[in-house]
N, C-alpha and C. Protein backbone atom coordinates (compact mmCIF):
# COMPACT_ATOMS: atom_id res chain seq x y z
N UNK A 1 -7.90 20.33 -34.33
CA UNK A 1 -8.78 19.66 -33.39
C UNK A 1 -8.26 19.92 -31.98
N UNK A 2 -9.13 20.43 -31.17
CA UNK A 2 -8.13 20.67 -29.77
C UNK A 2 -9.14 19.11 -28.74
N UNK A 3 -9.21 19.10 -28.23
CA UNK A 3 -9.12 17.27 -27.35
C UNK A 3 -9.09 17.74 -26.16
N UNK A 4 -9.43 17.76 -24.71
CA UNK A 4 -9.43 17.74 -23.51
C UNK A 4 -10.38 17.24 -22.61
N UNK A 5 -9.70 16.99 -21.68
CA UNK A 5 -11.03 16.22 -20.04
C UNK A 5 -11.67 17.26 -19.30
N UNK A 6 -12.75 17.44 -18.89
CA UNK A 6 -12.51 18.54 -17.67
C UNK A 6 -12.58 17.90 -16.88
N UNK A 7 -12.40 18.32 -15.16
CA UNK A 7 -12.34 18.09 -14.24
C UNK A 7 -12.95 17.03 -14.09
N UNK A 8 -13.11 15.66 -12.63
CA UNK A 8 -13.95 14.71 -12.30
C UNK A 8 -14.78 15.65 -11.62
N UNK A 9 -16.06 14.44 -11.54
CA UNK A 9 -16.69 15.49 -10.55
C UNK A 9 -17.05 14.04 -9.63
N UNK A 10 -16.99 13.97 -8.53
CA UNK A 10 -17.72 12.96 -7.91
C UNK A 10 -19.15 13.03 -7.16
N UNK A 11 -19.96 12.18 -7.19
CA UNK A 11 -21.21 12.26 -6.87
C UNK A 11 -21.74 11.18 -6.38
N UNK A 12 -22.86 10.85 -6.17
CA UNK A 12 -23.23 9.79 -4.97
C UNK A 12 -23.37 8.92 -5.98
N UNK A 13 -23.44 8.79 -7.44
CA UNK A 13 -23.38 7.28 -8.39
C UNK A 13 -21.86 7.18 -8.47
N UNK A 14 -20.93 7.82 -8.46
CA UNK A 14 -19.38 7.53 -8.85
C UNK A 14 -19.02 8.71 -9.31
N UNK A 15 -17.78 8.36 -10.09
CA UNK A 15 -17.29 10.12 -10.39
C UNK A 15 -17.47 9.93 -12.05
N UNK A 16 -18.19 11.08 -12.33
CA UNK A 16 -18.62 11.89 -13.88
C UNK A 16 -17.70 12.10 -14.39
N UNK A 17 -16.87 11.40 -15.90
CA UNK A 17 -15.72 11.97 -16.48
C UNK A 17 -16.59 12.53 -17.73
N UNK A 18 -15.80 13.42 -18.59
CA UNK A 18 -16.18 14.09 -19.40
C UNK A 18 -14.97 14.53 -20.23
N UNK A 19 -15.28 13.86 -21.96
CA UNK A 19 -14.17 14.26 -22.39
C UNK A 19 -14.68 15.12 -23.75
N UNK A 20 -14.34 16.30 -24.00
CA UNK A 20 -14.74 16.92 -25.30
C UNK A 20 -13.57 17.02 -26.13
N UNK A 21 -14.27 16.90 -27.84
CA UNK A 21 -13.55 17.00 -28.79
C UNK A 21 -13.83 17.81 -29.69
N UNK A 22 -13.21 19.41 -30.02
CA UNK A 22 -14.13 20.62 -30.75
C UNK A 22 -12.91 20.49 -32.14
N UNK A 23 -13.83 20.64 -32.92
CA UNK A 23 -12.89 20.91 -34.01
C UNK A 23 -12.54 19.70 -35.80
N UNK A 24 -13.26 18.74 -34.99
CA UNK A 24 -12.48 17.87 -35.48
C UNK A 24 -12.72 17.61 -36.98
N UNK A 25 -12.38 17.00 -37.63
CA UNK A 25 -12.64 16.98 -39.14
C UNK A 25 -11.22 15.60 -39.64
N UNK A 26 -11.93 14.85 -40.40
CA UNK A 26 -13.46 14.15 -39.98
C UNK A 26 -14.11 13.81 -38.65
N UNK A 27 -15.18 13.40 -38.71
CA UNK A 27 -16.02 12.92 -37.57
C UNK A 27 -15.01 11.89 -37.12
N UNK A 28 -14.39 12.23 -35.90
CA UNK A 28 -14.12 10.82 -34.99
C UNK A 28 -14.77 9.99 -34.41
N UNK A 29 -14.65 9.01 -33.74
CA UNK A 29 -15.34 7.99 -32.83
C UNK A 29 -14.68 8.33 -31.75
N UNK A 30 -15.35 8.91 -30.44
CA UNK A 30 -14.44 9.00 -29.54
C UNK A 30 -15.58 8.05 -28.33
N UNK A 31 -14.47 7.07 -27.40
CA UNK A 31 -14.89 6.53 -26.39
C UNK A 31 -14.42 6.50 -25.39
N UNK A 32 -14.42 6.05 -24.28
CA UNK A 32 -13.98 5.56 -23.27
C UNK A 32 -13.71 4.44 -22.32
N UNK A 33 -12.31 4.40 -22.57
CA UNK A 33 -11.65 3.13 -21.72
C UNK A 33 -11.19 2.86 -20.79
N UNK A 34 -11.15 1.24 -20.43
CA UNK A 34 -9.85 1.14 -18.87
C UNK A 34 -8.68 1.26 -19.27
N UNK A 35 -7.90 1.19 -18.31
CA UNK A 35 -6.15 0.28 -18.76
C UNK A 35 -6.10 -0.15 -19.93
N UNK A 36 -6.96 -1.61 -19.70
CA UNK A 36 -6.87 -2.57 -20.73
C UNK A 36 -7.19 -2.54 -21.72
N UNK A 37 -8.00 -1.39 -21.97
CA UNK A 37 -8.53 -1.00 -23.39
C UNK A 37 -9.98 -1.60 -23.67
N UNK A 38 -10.49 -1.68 -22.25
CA UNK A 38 -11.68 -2.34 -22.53
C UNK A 38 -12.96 -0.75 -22.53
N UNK A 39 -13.70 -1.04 -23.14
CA UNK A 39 -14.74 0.01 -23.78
C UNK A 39 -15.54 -0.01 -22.65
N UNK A 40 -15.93 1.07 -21.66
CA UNK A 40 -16.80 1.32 -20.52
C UNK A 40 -18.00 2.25 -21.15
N UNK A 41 -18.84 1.59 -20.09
CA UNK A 41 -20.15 2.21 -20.59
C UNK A 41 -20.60 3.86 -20.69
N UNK A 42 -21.08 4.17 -21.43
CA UNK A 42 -20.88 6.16 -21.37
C UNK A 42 -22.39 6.25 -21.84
N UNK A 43 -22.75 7.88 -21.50
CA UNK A 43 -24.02 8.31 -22.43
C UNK A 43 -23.80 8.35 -23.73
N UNK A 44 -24.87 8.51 -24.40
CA UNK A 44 -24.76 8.65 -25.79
C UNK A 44 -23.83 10.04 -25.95
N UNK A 45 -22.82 10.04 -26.97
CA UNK A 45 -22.30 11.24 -27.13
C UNK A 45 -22.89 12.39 -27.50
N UNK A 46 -22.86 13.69 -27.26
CA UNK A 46 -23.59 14.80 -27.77
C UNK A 46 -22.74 15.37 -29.13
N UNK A 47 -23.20 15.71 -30.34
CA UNK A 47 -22.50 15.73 -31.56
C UNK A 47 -22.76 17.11 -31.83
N UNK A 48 -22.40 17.97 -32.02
CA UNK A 48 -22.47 18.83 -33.14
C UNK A 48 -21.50 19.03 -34.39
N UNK A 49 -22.43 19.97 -35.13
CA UNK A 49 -21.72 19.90 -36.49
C UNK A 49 -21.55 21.86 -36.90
N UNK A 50 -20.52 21.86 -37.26
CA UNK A 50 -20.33 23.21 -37.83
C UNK A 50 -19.94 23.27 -39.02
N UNK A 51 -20.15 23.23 -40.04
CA UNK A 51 -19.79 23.44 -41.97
C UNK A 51 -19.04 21.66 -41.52
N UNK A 52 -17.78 21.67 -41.61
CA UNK A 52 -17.33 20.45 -42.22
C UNK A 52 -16.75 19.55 -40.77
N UNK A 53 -17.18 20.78 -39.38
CA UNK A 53 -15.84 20.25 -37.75
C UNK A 53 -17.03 19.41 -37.12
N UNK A 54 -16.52 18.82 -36.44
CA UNK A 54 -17.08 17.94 -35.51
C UNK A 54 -17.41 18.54 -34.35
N UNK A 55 -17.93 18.66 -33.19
CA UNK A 55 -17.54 18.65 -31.62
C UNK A 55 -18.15 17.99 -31.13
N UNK A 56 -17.54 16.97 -30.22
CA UNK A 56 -18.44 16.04 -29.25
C UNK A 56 -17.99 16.28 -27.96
N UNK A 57 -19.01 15.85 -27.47
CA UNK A 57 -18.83 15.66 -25.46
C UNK A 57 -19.22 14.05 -25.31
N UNK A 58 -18.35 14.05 -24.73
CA UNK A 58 -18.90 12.19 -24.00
C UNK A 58 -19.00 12.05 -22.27
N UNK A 59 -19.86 11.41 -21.74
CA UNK A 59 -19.66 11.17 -20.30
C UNK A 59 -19.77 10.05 -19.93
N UNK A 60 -19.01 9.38 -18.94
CA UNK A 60 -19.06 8.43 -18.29
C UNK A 60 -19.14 8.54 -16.84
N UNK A 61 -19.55 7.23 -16.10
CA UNK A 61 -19.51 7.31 -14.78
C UNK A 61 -19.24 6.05 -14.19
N UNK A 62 -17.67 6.34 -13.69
CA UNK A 62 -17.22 4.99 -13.55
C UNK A 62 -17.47 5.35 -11.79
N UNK A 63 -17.20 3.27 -11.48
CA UNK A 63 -17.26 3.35 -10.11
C UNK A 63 -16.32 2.42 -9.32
N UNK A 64 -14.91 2.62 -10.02
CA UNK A 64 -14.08 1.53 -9.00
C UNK A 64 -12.46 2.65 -9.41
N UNK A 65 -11.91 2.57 -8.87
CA UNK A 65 -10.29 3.16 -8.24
C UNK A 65 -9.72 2.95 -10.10
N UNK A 66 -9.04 3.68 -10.22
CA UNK A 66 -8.24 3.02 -11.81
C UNK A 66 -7.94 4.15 -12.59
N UNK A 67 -7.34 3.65 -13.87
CA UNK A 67 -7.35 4.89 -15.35
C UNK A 67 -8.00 4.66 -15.79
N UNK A 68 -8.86 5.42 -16.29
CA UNK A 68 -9.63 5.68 -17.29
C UNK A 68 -8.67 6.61 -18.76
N UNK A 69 -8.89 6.41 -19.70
CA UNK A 69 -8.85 6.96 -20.86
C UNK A 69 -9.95 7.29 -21.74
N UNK A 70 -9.88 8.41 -22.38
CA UNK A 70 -10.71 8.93 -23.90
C UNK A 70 -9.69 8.63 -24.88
N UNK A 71 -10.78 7.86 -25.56
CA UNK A 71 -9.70 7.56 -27.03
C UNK A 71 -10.44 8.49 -28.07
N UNK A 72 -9.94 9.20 -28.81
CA UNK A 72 -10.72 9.40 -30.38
C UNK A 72 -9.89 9.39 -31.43
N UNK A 73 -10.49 8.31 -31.88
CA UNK A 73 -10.00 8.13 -33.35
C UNK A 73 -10.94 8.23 -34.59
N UNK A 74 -9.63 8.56 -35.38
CA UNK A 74 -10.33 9.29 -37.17
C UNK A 74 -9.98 8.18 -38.29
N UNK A 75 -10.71 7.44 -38.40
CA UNK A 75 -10.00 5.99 -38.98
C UNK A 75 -10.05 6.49 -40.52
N UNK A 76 -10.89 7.30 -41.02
CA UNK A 76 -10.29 8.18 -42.39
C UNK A 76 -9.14 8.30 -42.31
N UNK A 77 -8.31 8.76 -41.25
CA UNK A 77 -7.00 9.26 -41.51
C UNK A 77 -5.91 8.70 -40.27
N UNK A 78 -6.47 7.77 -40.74
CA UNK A 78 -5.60 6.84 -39.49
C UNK A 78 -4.70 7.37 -38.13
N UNK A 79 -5.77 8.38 -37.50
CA UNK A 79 -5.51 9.38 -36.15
C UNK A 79 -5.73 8.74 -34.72
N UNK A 80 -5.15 8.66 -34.52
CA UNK A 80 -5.31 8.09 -32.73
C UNK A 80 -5.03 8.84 -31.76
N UNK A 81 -5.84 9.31 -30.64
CA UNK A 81 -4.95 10.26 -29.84
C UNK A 81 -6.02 9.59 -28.71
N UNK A 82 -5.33 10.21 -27.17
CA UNK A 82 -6.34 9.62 -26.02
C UNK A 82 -5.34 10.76 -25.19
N UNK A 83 -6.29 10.58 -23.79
CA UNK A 83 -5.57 11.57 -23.04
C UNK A 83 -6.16 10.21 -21.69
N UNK A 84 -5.02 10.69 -20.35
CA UNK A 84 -6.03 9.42 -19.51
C UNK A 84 -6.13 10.12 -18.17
N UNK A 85 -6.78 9.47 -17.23
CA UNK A 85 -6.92 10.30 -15.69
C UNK A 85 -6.72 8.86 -14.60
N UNK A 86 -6.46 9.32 -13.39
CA UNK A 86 -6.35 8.54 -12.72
C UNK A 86 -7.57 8.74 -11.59
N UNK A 87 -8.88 7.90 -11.56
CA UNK A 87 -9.64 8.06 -11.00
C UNK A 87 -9.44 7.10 -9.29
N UNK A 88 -9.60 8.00 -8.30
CA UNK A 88 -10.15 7.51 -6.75
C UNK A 88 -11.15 7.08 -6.61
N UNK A 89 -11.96 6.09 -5.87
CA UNK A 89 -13.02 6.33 -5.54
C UNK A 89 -13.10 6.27 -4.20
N UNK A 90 -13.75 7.11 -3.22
CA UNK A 90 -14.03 7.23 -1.95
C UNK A 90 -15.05 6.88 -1.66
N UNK A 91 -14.67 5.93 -0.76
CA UNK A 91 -15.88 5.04 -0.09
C UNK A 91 -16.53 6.17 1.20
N UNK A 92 -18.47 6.41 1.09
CA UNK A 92 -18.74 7.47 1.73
C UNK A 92 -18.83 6.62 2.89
N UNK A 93 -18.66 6.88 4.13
CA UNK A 93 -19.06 6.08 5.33
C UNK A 93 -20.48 6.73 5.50
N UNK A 94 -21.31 5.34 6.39
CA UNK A 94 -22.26 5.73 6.86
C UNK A 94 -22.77 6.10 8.32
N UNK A 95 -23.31 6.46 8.40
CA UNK A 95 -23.70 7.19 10.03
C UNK A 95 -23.21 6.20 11.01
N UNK A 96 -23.48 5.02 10.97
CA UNK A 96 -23.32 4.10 11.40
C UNK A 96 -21.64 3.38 11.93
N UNK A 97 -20.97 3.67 10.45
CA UNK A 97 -19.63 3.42 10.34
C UNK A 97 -19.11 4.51 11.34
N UNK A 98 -19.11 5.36 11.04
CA UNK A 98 -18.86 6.79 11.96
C UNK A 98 -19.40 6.74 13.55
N UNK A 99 -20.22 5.95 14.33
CA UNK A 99 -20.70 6.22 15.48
C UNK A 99 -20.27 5.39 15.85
N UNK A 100 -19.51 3.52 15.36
CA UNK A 100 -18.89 2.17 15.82
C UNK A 100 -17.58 3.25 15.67
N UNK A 101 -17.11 4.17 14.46
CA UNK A 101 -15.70 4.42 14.83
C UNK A 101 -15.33 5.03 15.99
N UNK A 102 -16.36 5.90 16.07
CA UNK A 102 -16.48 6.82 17.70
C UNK A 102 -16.16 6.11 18.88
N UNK A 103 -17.66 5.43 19.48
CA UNK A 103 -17.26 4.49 20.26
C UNK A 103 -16.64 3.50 20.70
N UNK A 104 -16.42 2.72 19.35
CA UNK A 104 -15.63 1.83 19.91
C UNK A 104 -14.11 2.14 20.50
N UNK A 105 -13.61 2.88 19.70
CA UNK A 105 -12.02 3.12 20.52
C UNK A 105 -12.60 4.22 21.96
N UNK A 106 -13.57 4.73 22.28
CA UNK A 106 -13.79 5.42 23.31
C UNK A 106 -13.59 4.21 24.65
N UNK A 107 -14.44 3.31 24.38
CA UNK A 107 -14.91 2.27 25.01
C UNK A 107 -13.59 1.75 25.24
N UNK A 108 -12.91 0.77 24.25
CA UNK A 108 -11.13 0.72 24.40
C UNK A 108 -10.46 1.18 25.97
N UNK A 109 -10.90 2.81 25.49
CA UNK A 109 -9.75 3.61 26.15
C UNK A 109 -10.24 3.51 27.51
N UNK A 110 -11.78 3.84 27.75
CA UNK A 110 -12.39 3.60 28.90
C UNK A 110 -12.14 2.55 29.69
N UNK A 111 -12.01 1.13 29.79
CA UNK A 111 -11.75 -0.08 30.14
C UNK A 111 -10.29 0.00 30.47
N UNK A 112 -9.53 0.41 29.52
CA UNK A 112 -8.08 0.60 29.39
C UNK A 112 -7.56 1.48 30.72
N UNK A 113 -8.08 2.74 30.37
CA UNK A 113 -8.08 3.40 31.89
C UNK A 113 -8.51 3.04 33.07
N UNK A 114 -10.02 2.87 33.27
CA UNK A 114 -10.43 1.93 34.29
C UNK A 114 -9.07 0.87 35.26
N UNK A 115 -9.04 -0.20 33.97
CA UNK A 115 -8.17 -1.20 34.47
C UNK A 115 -6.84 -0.47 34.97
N UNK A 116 -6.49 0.65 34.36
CA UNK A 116 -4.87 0.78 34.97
C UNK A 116 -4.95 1.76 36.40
N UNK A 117 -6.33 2.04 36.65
CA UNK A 117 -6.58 3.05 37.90
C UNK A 117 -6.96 1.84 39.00
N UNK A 118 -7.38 0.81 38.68
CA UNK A 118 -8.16 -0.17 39.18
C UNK A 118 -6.62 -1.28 40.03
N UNK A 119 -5.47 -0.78 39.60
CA UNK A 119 -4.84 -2.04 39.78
C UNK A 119 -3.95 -1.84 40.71
């Protein structure tokens, strides 16, 4: 069974994890967790089947700073494995945020200068 994440991808809902599992035998349950081991919401998994292997893809799209983990387990054969990531999330600024960051320290400096030419 080979097990891996690919890359995050981030996007304007949060960042897209994606964990595939090719190979596997038996069918695992594979999901996705926090830290705590709490079960986060994902798409339905995509399954295929080849003679007796499994392969799944799972995605999620989380939206706060943290680990995430893929767990898959084979409770036929009492298998546990997980791999985990450490997700960022970047807050996008808005036009807005960006034109108060501009000005305002312009303005600052302006007054600031002013007053020390002024005195």
């Amino acid at each position: 069974m080979a097990f891996y994440m690919l890359m995050p991808v981030y996007t304007d809902d949060g960042v897209l994890l994606q964990c595939e599992v090719r190979g596997a035998a038996p069918k695992p349950r594979v999901e996705w967790q926090d830290r705590d081991g709490n079960k986060l919401p994902a798409e339905d998994p995509q399954v295929s089947e080849r003679g007796d292997r499994y392969h799944i893809t799972l995605q999620t799209t989380v939206t706060k700073t943290g680990c995430c983990r893929c767990v898959v387990t084979q409770e036929e054969t009492n298998r546990r494995t997980h791999a985990e990531i450490y997700v960022a999330i970047i807050v996008k600024m808005s036009i807005w945020t960006k034109i108060l960051g501009a000005v305002v320290p312009a303005v600052v400096l302006g007054v600031a200068g002013a007053a020390f030419l002024l005195r």
